[in-house]
Each structure stands twice: as C-alpha cells, then as structure tokens.
Protein backbone atom coordinates (compact mmCIF):
# COMPACT_ATOMS: atom_id res chain seq x y z
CA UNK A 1 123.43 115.64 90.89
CA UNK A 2 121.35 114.22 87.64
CA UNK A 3 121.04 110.50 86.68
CA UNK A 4 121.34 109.23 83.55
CA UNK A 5 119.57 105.91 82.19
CA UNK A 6 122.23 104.16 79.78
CA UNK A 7 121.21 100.82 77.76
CA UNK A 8 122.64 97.85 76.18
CA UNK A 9 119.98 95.75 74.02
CA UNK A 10 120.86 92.16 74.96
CA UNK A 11 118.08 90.30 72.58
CA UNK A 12 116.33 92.23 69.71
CA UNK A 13 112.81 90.70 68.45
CA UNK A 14 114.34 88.38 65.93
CA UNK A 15 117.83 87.24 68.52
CA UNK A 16 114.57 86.46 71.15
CA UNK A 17 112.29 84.49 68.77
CA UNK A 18 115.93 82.34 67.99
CA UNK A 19 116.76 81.99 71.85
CA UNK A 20 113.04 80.95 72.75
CA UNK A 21 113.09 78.46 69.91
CA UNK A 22 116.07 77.14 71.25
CA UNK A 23 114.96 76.80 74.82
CA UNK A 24 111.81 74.81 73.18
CA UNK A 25 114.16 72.44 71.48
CA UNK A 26 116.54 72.00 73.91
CA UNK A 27 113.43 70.72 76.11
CA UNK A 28 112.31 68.45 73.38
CA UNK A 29 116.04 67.04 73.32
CA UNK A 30 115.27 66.47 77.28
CA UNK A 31 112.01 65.23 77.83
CA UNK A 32 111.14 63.88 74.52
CA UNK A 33 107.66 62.85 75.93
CA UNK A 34 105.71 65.71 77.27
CA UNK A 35 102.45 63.37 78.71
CA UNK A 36 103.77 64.34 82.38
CA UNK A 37 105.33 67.48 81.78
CA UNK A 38 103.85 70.96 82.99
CA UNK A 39 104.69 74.67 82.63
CA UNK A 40 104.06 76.63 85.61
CA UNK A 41 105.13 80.17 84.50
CA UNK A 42 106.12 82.96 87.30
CA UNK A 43 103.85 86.18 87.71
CA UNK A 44 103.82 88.20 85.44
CA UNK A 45 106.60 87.74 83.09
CA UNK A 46 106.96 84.47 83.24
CA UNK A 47 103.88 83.40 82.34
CA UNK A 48 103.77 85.09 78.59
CA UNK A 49 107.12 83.06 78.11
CA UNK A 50 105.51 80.21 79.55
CA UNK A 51 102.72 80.23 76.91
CA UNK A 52 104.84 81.09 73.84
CA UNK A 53 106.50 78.08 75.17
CA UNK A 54 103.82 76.01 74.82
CA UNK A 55 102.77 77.26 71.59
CA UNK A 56 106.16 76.67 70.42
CA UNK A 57 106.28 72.66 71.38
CA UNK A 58 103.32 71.68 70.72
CA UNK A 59 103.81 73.53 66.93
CA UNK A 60 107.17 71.29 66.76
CA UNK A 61 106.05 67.85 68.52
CA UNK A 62 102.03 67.95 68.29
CA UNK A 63 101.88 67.46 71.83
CA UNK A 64 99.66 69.76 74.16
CA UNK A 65 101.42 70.65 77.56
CA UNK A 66 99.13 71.70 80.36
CA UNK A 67 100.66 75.28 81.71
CA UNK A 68 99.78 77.24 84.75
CA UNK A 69 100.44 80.69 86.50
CA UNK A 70 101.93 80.70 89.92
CA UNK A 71 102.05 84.03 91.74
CA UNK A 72 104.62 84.10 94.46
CA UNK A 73 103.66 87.20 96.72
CA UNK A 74 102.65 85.71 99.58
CA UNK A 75 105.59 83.19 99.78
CA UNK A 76 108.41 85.27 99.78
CA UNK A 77 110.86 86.03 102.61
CA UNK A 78 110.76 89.63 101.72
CA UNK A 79 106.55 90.59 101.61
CA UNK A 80 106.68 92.15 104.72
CA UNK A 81 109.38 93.98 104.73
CA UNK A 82 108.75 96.20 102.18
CA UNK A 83 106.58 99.81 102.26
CA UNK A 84 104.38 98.87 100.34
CA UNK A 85 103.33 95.65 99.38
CA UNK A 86 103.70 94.16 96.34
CA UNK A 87 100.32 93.05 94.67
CA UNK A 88 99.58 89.90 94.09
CA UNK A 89 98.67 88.21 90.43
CA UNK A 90 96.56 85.59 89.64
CA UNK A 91 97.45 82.04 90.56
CA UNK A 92 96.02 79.32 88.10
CA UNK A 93 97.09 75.72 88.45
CA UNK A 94 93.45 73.77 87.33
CA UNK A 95 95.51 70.34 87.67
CA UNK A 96 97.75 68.50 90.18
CA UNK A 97 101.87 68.65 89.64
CA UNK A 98 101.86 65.15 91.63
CA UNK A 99 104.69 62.92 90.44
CA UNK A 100 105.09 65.11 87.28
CA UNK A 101 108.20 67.10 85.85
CA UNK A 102 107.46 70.81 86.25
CA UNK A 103 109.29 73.28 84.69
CA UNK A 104 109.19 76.21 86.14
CA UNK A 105 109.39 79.86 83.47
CA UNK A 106 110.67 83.38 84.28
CA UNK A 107 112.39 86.12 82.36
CA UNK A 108 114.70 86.47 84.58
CA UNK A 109 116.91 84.92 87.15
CA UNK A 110 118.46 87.46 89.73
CA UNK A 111 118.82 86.90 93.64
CA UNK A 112 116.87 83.23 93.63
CA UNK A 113 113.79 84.51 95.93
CA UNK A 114 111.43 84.43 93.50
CA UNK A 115 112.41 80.87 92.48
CA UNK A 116 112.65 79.22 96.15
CA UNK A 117 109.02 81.27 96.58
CA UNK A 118 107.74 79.57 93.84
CA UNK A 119 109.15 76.43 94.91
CA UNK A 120 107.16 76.98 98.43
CA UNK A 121 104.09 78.46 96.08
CA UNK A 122 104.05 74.89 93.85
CA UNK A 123 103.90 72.54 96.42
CA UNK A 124 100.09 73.58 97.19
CA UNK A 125 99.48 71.48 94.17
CA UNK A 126 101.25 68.42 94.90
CA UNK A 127 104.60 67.07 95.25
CA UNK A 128 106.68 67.37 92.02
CA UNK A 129 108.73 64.39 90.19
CA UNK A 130 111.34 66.91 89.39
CA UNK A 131 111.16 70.55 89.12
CA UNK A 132 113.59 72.31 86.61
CA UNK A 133 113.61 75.91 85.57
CA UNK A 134 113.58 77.66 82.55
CA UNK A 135 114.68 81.85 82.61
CA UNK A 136 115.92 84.15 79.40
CA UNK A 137 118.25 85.74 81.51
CA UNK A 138 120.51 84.38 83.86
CA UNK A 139 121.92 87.46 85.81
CA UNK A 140 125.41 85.92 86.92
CA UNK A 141 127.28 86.75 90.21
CA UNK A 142 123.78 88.49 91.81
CA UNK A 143 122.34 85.09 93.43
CA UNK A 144 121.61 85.34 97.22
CA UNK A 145 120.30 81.57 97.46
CA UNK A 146 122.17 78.21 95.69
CA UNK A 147 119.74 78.44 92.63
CA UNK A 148 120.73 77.72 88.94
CA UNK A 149 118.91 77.25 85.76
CA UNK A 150 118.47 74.03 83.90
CA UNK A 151 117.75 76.37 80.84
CA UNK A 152 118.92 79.40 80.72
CA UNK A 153 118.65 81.77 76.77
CA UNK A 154 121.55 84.41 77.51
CA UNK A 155 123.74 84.25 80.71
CA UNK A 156 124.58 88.13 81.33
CA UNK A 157 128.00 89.64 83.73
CA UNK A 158 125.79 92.43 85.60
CA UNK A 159 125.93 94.43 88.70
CA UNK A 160 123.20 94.25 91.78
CA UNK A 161 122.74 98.08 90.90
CA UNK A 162 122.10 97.29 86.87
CA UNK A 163 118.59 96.28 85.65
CA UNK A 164 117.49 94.04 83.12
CA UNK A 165 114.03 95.29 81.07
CA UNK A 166 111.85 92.41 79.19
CA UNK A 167 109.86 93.69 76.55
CA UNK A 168 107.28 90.98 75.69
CA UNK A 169 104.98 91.72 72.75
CA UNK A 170 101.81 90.37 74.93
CA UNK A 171 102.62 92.86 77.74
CA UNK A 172 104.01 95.57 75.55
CA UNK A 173 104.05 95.20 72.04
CA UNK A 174 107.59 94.49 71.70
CA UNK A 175 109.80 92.15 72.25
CA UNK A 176 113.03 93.05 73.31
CA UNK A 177 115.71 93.04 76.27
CA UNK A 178 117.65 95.24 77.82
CA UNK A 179 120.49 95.91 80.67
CA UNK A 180 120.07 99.43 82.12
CA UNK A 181 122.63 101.52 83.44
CA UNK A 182 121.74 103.88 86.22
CA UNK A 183 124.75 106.16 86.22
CA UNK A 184 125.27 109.92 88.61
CA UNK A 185 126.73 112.98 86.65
C-alpha cells in the first residue's frame, strides 16, 4: 500500500497579504485605540503573523503595539503523553498583560489545546482585561474544547486526518496555505 500527498492551495501570497490586511482592519474597526492593546503571538507560527500584524497597524493608525511570544509546551494537557517531547520555543513577554486587551495570534485553529495552553501560559504575566484571538485558519468541526475565534481570515470544512501547511515568507520564503490530503492507493 503507497500514500499519496494531494493539495488544495487555500491562500496564495497575494489572497494572504488581502486576508491579513483585513484581520488588521477589522481590529482597528474594534479597538480603535491600541494604548492597552497587546499581541502575544503562539510559538512558532504565530508569532511571524503576530509581527506582520503589528507592522501592518501601526503602518495604518501610527500607533506602536507592544507584541510578545508565548510558547505553550509546558502547559499543555498532552506534553507528557507523547514519545517524544515536543521542544519548547522561546517565551518573550518584557511587559505585564494586567488589565489590558490581549489578543492572542496563531495560524491555525484546530482541536483548541494550544489556545486554552496559552491561556494557562499568559496568565504568568498578569491577569488580562479581555483576551480575544486572532488565527488564519479556522479548521471547522475538529475542536475538542469550546474555543472560537474573534478573528478568524478563512474558515475551512476539513477532516481530523487532513492537514493544513502555512507557508510564511519569514520561516520559509513563501507565503502560502495549504490543506493536504493524505490518501492510501
């Protein structure tokens, strides 16, 4: 029995650069003031979104907003049970999330662990006003925990057996994504 890897681009370069802009304006339309607003982007995906992000608001409104990386590895409900453990990423949070709006970045939302780890992960640096989260993708009927997305760039049908492939031009030099197909001959 052979495998064979199928694809389906979801977001080319120039469909992603249009989704993240909207994402960006669709938070200025919702916080209009960014002076207590962070970014805390998710290892290691997350966080390049998390900076474009930035880039992109503070290009639009001429306001900085302070973003950080949060590694979840050690929070989850699943680090121990795997055979071998995942490695951790750099965690960098150089100021407190106390009584501020965080919004929290990944590529892509799936099961929900990663999010309720980071939601354990973030509270290291204070207790949050409001958290909301941010994600590209927004795998539907795969969550395992009552999470959603405040902001979500392409809400995808997919299977727990299909996976979805970011291409980021800071980790890879392109920027594209994908829904693979793992299918038996």
């Amino acid at each position: 029995m052979s495998f064979q890897m199928q694809k389906r681009l979801l977001l080319d370069n120039q469909l992603l650069q249009i989704t993240i802009q909207r994402l960006c304006q669709h938070l200025i339309e919702n916080h209009n003031d960014f002076s207590s607003v962070v970014i805390l982007g998710l290892q290691p995906r997350g966080v390049f979104l998390a900076n474009r992000i930035q880039k992109v608001i503070q290009e639009l409104e001429g306001c900085y907003v302070e973003v950080g990386y949060l590694d979840t590895t050690f929070h989850r409900d699943d680090f121990r049970r795997r055979g071998i453990p995942k490695k951790a990423s750099e965690t960098r949070v150089p100021f407190l999330i106390e009584g501020k709006d965080v919004i929290l970045v990944d590529d892509v939302l799936f099961t929900g662990r990663s999010v309720r780890a980071a939601m354990d992960a973030m509270i290291s640096f204070g207790r949050p006003k409001k958290v909301e989260l941010l994600v590209l993708i927004d795998r539907l009927h795969t969550r395992q925990l009552p999470i959603e997305a405040n902001y979500v760039g392409k809400q995808v049908n997919t299977l727990a057996s299909q996976y979805v492939e970011v291409g980021l031009k800071e980790q890879n030099g392109d920027d594209s994504i994908w829904l693979m197909n793992i299918e038996a001959e």
